[in-house]
PDB file of N, CA and C in Angstrom:
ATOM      1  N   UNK A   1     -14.446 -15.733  11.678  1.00  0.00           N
ATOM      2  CA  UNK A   1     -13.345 -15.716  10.733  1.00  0.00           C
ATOM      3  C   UNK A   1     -13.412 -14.407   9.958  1.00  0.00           C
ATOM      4  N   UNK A   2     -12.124 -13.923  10.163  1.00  0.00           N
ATOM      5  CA  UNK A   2     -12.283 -12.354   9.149  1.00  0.00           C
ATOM      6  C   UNK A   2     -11.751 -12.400   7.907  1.00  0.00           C
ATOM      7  N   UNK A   3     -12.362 -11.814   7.257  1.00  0.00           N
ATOM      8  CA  UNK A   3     -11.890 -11.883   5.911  1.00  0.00           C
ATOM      9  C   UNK A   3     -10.723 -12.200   4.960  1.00  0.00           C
ATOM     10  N   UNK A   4      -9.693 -11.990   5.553  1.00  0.00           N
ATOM     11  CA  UNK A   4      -8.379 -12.754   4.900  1.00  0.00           C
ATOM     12  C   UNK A   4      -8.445 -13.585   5.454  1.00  0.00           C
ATOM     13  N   UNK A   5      -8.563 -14.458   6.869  1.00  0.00           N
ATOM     14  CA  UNK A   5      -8.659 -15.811   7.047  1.00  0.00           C
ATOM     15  C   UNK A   5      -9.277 -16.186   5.933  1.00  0.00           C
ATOM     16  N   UNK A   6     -10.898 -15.803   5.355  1.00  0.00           N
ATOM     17  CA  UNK A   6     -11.217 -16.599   4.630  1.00  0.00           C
ATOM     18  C   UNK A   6     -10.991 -16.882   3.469  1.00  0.00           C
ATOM     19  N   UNK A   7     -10.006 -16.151   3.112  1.00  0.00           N
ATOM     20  CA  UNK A   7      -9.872 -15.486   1.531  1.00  0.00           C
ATOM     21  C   UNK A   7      -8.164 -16.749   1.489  1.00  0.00           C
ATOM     22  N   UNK A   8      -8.006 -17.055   2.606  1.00  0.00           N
ATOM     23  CA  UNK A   8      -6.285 -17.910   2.477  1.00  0.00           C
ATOM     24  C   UNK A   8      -6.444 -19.057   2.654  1.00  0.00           C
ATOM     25  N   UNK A   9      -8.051 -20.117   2.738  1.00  0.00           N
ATOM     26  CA  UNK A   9      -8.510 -21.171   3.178  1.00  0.00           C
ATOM     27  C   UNK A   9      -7.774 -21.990   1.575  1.00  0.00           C
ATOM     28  N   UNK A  10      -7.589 -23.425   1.743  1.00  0.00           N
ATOM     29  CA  UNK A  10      -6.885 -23.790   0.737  1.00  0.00           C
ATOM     30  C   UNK A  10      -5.731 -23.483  -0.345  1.00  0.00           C
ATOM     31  N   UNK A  11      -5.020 -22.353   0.027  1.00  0.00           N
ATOM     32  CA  UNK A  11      -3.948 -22.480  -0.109  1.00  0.00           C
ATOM     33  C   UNK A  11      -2.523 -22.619   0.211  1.00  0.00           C
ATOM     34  N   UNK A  12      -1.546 -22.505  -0.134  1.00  0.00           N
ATOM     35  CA  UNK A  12      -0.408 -22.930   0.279  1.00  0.00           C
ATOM     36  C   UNK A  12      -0.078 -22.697   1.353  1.00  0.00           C
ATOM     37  N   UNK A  13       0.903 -22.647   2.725  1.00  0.00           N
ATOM     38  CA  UNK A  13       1.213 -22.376   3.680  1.00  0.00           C
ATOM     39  C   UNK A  13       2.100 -21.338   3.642  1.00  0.00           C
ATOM     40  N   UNK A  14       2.836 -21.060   2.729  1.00  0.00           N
ATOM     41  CA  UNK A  14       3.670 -19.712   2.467  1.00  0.00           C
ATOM     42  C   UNK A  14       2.909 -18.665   2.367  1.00  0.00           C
ATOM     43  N   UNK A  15       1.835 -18.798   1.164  1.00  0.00           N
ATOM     44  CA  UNK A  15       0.737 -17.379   0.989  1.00  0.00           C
ATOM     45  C   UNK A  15       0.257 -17.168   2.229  1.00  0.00           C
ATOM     46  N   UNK A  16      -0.333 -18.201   2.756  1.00  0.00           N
ATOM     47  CA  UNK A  16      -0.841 -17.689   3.766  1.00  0.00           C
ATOM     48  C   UNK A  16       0.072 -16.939   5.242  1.00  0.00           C
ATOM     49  N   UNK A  17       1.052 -17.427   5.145  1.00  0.00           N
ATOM     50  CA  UNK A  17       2.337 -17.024   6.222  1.00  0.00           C
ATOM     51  C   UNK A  17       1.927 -15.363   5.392  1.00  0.00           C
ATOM     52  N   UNK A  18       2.268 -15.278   4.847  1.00  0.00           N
ATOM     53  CA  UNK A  18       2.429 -13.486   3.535  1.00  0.00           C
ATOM     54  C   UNK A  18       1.268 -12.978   4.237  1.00  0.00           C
ATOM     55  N   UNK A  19       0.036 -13.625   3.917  1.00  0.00           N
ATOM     56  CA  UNK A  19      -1.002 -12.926   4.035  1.00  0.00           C
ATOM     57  C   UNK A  19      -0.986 -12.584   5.668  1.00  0.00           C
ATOM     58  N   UNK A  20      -0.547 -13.396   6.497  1.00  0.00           N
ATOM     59  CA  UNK A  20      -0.645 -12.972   8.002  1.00  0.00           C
ATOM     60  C   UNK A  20      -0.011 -12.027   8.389  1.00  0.00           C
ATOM     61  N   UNK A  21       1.869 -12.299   8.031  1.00  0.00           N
ATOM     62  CA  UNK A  21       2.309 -11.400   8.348  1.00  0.00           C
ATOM     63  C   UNK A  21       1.930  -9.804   8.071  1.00  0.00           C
ATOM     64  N   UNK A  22       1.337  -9.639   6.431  1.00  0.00           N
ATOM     65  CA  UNK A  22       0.722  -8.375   5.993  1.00  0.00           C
ATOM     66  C   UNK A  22       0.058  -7.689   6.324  1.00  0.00           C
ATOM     67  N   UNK A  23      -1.324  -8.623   7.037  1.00  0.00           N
ATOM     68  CA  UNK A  23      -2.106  -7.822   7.683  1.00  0.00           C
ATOM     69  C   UNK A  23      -1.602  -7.321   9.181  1.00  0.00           C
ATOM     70  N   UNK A  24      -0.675  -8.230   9.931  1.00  0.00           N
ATOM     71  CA  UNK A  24      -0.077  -7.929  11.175  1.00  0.00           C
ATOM     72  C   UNK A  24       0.308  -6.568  11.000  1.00  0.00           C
ATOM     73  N   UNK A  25       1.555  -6.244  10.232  1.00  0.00           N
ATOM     74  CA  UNK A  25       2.379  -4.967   9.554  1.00  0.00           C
ATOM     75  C   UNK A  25       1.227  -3.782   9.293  1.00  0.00           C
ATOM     76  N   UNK A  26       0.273  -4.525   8.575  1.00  0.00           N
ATOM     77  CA  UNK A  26      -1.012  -3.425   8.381  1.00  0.00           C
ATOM     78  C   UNK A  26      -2.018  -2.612   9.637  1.00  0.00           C
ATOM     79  N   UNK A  27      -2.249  -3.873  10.398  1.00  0.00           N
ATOM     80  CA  UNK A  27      -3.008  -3.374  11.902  1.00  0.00           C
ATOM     81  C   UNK A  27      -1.772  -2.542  12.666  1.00  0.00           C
ATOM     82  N   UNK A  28      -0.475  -2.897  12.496  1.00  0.00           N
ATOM     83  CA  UNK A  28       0.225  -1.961  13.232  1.00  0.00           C
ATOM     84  C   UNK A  28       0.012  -0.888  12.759  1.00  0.00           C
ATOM     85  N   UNK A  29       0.957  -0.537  11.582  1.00  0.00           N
ATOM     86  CA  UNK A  29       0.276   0.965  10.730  1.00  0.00           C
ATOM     87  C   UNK A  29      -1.210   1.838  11.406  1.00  0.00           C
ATOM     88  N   UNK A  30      -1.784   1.232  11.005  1.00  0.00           N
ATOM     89  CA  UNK A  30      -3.331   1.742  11.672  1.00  0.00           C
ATOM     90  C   UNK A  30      -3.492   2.146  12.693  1.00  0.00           C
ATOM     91  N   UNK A  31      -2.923   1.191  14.094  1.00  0.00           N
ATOM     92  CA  UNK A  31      -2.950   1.254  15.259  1.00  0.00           C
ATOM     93  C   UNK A  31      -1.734   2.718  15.465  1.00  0.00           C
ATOM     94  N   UNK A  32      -0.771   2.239  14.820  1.00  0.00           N
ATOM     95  CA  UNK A  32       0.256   3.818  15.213  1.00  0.00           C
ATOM     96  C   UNK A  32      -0.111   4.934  14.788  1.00  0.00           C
ATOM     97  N   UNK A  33      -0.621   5.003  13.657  1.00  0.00           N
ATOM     98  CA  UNK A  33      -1.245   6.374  12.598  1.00  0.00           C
ATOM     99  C   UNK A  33      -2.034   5.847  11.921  1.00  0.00           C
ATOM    100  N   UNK A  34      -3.632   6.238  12.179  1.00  0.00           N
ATOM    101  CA  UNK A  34      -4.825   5.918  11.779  1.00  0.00           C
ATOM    102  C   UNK A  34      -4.919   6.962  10.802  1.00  0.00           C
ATOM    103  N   UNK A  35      -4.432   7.975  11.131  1.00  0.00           N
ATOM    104  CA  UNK A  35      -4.520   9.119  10.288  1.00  0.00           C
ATOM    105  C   UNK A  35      -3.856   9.203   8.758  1.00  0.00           C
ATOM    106  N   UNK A  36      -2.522   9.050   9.231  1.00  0.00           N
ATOM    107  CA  UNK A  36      -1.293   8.584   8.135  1.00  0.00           C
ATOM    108  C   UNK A  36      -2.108   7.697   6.980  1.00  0.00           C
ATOM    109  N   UNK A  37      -2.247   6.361   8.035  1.00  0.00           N
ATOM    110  CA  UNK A  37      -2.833   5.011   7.110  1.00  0.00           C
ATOM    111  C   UNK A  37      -4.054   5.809   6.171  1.00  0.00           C
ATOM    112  N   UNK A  38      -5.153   6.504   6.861  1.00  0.00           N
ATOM    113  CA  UNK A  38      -6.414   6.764   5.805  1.00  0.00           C
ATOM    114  C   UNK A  38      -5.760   7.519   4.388  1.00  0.00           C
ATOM    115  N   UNK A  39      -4.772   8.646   4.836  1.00  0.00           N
ATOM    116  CA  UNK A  39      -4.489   9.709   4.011  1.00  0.00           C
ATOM    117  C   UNK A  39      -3.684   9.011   2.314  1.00  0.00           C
ATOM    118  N   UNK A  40      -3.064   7.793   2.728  1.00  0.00           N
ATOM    119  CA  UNK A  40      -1.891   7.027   2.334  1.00  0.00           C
ATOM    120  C   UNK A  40      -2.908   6.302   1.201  1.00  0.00           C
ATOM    121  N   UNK A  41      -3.654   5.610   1.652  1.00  0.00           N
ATOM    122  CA  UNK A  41      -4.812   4.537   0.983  1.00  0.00           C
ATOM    123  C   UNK A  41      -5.591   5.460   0.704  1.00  0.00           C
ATOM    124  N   UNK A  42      -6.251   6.691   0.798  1.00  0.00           N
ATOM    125  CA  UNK A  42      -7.278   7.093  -0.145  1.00  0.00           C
ATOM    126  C   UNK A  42      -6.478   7.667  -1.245  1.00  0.00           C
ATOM    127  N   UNK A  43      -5.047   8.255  -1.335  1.00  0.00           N
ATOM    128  CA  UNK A  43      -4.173   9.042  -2.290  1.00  0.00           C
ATOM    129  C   UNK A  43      -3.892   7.922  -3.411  1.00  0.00           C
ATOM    130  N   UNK A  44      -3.734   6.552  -2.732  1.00  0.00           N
ATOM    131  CA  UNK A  44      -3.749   5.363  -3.944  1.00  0.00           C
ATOM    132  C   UNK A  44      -5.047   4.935  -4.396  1.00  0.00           C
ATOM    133  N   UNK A  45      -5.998   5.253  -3.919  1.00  0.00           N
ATOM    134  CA  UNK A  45      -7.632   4.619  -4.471  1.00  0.00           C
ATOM    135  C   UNK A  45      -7.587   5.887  -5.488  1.00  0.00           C
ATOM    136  N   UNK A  46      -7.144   7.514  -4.916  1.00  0.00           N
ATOM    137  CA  UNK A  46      -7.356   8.209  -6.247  1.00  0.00           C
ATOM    138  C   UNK A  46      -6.757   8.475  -7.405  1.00  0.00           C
ATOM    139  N   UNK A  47      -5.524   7.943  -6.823  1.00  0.00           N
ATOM    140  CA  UNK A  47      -4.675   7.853  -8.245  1.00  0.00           C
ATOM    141  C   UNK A  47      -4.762   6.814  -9.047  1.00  0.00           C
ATOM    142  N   UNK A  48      -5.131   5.712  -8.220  1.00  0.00           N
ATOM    143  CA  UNK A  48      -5.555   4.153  -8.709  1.00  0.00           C
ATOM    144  C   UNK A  48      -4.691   3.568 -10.099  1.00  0.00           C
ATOM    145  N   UNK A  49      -3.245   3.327  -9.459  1.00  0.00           N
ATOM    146  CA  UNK A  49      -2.085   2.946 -10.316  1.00  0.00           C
ATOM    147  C   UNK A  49      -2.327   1.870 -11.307  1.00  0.00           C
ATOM    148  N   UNK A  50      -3.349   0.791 -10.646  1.00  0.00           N
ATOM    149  CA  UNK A  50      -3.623  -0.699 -11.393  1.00  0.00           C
ATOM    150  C   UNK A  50      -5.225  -0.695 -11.566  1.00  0.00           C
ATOM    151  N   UNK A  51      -5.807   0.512 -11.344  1.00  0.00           N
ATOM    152  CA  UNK A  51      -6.962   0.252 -12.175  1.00  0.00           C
ATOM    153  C   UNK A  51      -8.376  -0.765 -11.161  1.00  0.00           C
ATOM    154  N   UNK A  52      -7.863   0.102 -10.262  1.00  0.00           N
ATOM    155  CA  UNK A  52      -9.164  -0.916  -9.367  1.00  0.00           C
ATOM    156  C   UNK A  52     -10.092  -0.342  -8.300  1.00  0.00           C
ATOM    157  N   UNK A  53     -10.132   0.815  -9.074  1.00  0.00           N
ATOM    158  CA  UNK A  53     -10.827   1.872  -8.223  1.00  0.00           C
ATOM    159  C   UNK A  53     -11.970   1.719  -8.931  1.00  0.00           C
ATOM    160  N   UNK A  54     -13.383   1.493  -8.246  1.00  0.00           N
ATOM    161  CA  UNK A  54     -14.440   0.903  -8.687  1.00  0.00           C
ATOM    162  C   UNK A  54     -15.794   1.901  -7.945  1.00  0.00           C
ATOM    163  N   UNK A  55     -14.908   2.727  -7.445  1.00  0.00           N
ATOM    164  CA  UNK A  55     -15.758   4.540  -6.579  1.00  0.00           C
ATOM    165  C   UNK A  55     -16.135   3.797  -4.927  1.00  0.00           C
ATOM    166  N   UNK A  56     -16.750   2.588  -4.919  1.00  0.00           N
ATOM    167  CA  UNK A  56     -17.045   2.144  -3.761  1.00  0.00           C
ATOM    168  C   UNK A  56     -16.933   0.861  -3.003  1.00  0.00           C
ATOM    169  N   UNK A  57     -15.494   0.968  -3.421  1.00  0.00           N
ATOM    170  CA  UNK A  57     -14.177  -0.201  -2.775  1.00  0.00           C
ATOM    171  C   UNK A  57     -13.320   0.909  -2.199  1.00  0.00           C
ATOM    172  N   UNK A  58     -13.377   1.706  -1.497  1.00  0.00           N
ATOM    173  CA  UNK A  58     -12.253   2.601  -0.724  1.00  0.00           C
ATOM    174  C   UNK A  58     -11.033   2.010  -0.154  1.00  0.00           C
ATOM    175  N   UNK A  59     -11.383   0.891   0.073  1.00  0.00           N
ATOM    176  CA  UNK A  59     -10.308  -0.196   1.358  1.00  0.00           C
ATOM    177  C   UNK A  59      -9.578  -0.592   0.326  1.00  0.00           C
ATOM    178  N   UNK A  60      -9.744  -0.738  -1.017  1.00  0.00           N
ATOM    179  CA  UNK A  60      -8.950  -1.348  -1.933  1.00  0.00           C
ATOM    180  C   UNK A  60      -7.314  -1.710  -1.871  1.00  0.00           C
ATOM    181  N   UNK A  61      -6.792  -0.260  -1.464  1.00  0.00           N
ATOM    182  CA  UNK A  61      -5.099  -0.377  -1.333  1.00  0.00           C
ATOM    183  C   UNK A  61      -5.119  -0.529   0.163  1.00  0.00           C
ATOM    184  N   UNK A  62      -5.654  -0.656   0.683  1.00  0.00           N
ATOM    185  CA  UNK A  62      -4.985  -0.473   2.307  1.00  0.00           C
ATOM    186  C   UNK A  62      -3.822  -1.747   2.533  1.00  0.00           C
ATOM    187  N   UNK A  63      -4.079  -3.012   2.024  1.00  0.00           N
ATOM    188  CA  UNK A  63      -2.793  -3.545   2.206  1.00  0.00           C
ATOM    189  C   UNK A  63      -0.973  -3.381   1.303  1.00  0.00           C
ATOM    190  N   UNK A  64      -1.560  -2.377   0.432  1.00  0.00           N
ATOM    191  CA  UNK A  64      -0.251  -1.736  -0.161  1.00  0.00           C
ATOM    192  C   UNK A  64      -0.314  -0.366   0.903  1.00  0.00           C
ATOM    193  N   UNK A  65      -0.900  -0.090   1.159  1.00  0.00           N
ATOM    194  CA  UNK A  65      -0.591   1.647   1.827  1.00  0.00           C
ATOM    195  C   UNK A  65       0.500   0.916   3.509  1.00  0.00           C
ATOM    196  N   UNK A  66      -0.237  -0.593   3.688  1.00  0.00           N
ATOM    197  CA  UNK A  66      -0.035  -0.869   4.647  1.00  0.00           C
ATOM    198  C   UNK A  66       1.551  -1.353   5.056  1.00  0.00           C
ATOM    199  N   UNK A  67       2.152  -1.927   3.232  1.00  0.00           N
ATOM    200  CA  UNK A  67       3.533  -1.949   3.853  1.00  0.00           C
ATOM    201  C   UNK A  67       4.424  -0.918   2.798  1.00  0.00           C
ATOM    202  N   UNK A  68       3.799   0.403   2.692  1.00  0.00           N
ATOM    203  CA  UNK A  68       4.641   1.259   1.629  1.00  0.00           C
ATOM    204  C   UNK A  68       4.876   2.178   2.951  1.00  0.00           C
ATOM    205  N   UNK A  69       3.697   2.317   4.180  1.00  0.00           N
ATOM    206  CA  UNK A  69       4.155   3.122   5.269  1.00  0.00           C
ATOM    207  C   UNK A  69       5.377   2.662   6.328  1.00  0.00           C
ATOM    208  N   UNK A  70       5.672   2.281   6.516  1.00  0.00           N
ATOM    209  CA  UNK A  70       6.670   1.306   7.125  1.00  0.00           C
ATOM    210  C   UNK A  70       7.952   1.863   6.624  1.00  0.00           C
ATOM    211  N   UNK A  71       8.112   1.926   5.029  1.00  0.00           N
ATOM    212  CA  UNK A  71       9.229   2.011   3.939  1.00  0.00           C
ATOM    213  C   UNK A  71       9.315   3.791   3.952  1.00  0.00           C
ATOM    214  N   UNK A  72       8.665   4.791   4.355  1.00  0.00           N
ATOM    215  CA  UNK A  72       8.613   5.752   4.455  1.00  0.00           C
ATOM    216  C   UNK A  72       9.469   6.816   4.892  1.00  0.00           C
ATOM    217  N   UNK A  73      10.104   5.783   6.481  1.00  0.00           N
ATOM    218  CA  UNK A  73      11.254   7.211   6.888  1.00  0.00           C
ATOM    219  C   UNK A  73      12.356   6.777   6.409  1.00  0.00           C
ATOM    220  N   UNK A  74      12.490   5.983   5.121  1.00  0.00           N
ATOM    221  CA  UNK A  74      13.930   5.522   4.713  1.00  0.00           C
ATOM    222  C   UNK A  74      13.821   6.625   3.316  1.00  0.00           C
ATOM    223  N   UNK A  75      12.847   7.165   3.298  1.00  0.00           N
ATOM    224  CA  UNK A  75      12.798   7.839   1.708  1.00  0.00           C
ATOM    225  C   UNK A  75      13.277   9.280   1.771  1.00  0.00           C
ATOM    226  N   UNK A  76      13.810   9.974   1.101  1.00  0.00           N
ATOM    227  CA  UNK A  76      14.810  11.107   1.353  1.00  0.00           C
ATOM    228  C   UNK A  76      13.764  12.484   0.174  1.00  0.00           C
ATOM    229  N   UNK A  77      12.838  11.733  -0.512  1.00  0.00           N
ATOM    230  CA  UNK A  77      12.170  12.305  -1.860  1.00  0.00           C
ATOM    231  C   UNK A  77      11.130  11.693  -2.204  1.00  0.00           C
ATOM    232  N   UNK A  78      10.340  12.600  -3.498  1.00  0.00           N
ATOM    233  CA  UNK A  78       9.400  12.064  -3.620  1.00  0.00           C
ATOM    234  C   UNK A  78       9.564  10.833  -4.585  1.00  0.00           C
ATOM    235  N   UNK A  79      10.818  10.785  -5.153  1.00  0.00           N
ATOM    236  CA  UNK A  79      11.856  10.354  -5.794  1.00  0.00           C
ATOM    237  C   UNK A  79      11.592   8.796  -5.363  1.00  0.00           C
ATOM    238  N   UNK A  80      12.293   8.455  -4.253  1.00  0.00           N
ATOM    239  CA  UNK A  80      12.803   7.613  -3.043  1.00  0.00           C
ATOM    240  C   UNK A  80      11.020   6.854  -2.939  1.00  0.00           C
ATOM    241  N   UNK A  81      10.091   7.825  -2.764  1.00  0.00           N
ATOM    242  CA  UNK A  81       8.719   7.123  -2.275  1.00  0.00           C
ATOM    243  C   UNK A  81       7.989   6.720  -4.023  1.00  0.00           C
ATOM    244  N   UNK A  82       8.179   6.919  -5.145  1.00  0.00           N
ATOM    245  CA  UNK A  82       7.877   6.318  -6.569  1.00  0.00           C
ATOM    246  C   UNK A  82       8.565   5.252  -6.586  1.00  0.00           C
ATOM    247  N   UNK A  83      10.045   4.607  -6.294  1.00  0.00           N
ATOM    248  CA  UNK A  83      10.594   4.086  -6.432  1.00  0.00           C
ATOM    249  C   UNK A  83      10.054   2.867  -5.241  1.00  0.00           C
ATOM    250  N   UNK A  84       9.595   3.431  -4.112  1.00  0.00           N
ATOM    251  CA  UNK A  84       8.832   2.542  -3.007  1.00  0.00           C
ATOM    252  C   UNK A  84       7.790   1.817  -3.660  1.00  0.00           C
ATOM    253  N   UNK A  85       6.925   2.581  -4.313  1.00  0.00           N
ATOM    254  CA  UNK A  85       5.503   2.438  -4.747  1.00  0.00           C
ATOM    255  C   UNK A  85       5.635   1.179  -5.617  1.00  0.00           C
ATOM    256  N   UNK A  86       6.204   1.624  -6.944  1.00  0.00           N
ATOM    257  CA  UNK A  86       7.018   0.623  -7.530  1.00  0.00           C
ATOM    258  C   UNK A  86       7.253  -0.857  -7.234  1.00  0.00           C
ATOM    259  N   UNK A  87       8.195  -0.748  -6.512  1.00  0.00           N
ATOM    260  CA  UNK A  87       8.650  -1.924  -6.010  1.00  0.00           C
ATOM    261  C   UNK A  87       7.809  -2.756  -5.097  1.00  0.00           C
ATOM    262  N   UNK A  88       6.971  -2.179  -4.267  1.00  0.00           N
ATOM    263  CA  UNK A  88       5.518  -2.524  -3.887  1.00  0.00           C
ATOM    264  C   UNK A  88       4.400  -3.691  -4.655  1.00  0.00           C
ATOM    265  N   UNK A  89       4.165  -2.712  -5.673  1.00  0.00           N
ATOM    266  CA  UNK A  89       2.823  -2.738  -6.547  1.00  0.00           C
ATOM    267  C   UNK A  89       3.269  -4.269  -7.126  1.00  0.00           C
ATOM    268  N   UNK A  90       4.750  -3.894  -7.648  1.00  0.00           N
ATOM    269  CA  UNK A  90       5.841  -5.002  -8.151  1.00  0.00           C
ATOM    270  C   UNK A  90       5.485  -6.543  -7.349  1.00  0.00           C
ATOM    271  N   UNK A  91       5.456  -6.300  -6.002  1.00  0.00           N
ATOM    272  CA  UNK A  91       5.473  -7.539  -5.328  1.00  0.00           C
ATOM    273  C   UNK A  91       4.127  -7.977  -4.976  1.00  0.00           C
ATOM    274  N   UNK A  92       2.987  -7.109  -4.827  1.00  0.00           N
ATOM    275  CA  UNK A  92       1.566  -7.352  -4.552  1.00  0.00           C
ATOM    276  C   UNK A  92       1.262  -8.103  -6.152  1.00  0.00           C
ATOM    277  N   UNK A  93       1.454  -7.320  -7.266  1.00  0.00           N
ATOM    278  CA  UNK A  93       0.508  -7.390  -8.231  1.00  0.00           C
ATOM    279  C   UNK A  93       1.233  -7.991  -9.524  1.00  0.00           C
ATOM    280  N   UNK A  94       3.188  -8.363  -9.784  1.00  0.00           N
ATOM    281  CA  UNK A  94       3.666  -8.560 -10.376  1.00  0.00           C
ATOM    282  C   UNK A  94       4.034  -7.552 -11.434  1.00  0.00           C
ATOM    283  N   UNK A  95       5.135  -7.819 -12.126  1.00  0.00           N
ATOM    284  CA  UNK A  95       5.554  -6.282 -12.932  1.00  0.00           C
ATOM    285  C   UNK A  95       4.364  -6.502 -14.282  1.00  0.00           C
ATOM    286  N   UNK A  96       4.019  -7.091 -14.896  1.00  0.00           N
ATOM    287  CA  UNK A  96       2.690  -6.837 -15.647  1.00  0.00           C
ATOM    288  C   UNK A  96       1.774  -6.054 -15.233  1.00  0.00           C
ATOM    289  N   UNK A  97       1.214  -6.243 -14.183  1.00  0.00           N
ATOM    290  CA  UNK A  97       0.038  -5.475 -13.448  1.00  0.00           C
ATOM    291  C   UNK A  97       0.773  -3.859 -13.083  1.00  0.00           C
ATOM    292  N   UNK A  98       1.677  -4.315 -12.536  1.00  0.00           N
ATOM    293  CA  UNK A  98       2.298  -3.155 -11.910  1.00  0.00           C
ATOM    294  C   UNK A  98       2.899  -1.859 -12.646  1.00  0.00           C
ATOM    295  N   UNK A  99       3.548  -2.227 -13.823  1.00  0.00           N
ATOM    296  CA  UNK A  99       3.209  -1.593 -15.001  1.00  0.00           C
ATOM    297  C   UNK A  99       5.286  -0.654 -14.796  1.00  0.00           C
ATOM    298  N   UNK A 100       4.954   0.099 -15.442  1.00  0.00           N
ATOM    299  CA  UNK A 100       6.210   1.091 -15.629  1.00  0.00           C
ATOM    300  C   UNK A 100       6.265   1.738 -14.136  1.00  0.00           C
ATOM    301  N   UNK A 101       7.771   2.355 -14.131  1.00  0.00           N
ATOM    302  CA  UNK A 101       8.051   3.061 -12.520  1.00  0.00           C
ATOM    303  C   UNK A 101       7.345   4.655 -12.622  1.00  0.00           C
ATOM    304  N   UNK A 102       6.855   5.155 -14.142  1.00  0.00           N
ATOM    305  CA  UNK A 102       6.507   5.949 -14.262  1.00  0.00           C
ATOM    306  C   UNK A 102       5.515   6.299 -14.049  1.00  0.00           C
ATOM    307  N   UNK A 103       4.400   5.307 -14.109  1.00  0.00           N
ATOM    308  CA  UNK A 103       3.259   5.725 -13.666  1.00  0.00           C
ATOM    309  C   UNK A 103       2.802   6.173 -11.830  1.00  0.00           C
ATOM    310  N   UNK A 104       3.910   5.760 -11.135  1.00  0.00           N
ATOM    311  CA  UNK A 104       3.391   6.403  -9.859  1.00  0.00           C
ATOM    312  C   UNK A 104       4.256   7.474  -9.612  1.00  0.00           C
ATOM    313  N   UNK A 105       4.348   8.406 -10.672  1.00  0.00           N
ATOM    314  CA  UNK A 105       5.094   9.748 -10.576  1.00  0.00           C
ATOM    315  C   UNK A 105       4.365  10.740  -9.497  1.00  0.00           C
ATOM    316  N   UNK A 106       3.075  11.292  -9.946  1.00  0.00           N
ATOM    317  CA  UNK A 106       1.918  11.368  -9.090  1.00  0.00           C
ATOM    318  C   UNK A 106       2.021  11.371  -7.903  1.00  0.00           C
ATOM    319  N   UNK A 107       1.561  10.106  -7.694  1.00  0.00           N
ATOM    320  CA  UNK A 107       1.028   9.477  -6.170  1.00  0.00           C
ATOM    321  C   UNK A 107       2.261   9.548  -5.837  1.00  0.00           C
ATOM    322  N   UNK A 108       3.527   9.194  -6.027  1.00  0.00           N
ATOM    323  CA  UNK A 108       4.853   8.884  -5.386  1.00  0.00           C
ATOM    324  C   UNK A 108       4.918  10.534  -4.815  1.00  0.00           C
ATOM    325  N   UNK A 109       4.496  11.723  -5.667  1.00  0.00           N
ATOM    326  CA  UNK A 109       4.018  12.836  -5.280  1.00  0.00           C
ATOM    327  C   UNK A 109       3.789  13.320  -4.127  1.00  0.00           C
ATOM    328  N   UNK A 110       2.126  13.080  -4.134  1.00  0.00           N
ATOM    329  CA  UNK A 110       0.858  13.187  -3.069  1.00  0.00           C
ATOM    330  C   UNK A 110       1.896  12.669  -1.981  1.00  0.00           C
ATOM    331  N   UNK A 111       1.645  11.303  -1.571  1.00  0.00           N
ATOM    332  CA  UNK A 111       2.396  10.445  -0.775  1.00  0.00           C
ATOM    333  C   UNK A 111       3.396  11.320   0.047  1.00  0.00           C
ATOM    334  N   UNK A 112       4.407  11.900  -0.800  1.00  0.00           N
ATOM    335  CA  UNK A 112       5.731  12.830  -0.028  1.00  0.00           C
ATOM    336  C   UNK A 112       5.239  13.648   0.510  1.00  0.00           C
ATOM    337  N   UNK A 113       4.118  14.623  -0.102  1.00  0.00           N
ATOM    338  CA  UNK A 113       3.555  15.523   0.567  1.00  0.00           C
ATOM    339  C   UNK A 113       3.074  15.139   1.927  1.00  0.00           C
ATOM    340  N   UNK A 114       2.076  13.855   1.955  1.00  0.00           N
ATOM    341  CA  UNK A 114       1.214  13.444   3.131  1.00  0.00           C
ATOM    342  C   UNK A 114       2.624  13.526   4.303  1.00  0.00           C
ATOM    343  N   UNK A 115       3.215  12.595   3.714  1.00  0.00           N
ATOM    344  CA  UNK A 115       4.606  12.139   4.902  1.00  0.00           C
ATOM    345  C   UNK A 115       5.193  13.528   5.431  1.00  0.00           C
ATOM    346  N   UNK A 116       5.266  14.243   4.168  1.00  0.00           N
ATOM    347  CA  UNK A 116       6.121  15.760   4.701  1.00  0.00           C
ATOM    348  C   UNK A 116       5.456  16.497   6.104  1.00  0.00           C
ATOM    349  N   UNK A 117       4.631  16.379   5.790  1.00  0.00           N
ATOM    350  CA  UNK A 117       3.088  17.214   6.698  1.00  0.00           C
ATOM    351  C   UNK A 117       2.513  16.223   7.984  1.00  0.00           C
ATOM    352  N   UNK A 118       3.049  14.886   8.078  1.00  0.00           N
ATOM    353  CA  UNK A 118       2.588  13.781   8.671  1.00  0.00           C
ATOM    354  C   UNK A 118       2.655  14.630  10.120  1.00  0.00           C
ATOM    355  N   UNK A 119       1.336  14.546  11.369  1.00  0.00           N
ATOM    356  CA  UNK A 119       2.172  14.842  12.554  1.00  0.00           C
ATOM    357  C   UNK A 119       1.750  13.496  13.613  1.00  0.00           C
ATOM    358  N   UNK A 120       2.949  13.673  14.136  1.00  0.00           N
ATOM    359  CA  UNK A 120       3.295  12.022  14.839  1.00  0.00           C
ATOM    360  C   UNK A 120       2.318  12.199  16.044  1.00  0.00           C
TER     361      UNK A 120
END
């Protein structure tokens, strides 16, 4: 049993539907651009929007990096990818946690850059 199996044992059947589909969406990512995926998730461990960068949890965002890449060739700016991030963080972590659209000015940044430079 791997780790989100075990982490979804006793709860609802919806979370856990979430949690499957997420990681599915996520192993794709990886599997298409291993490269993309690392560059994506270490730029959010260093900007660390919600505060959970702990120096040696690296994997921390990979399931936000995992469905903010996906949302990527719809973004026109770095504009377009803050506003991704956002709305993201929004649905992983709730708008309390997730905080103002301002704080992933930054990373919404980095991020455009990685994508700009991405090679397929």
């Amino acid at each position: 049993m791997d780790k989100d199996e075990n982490s979804t044992q006793g709860l609802p059947k919806e979370v856990v539907d979430t949690v499957t589909k997420n990681k599915s969406l996520r192993d794709k990512v990886i599997s298409e651009n291993p490269v993309l995926f690392n560059k994506v998730s270490a730029a959010m461990f260093k900007h660390d929007p919600i505060g959970i960068n702990f120096e040696d949890n690296t994997d921390e965002y990979d399931p936000e990096a995992g469905t903010v890449i996906p949302r990527l060739p719809s973004c026109k700016s770095a504009d377009d990818v803050v506003t991704v991030l956002h709305e993201e963080f929004n649905y992983w972590f709730g708008a309390d946690t997730a905080g103002n659209r301002s704080r992933y000015k930054e990373l919404g940044t980095e991020i455009w850059s990685i994508w700009q430079n991405n090679e397929p």
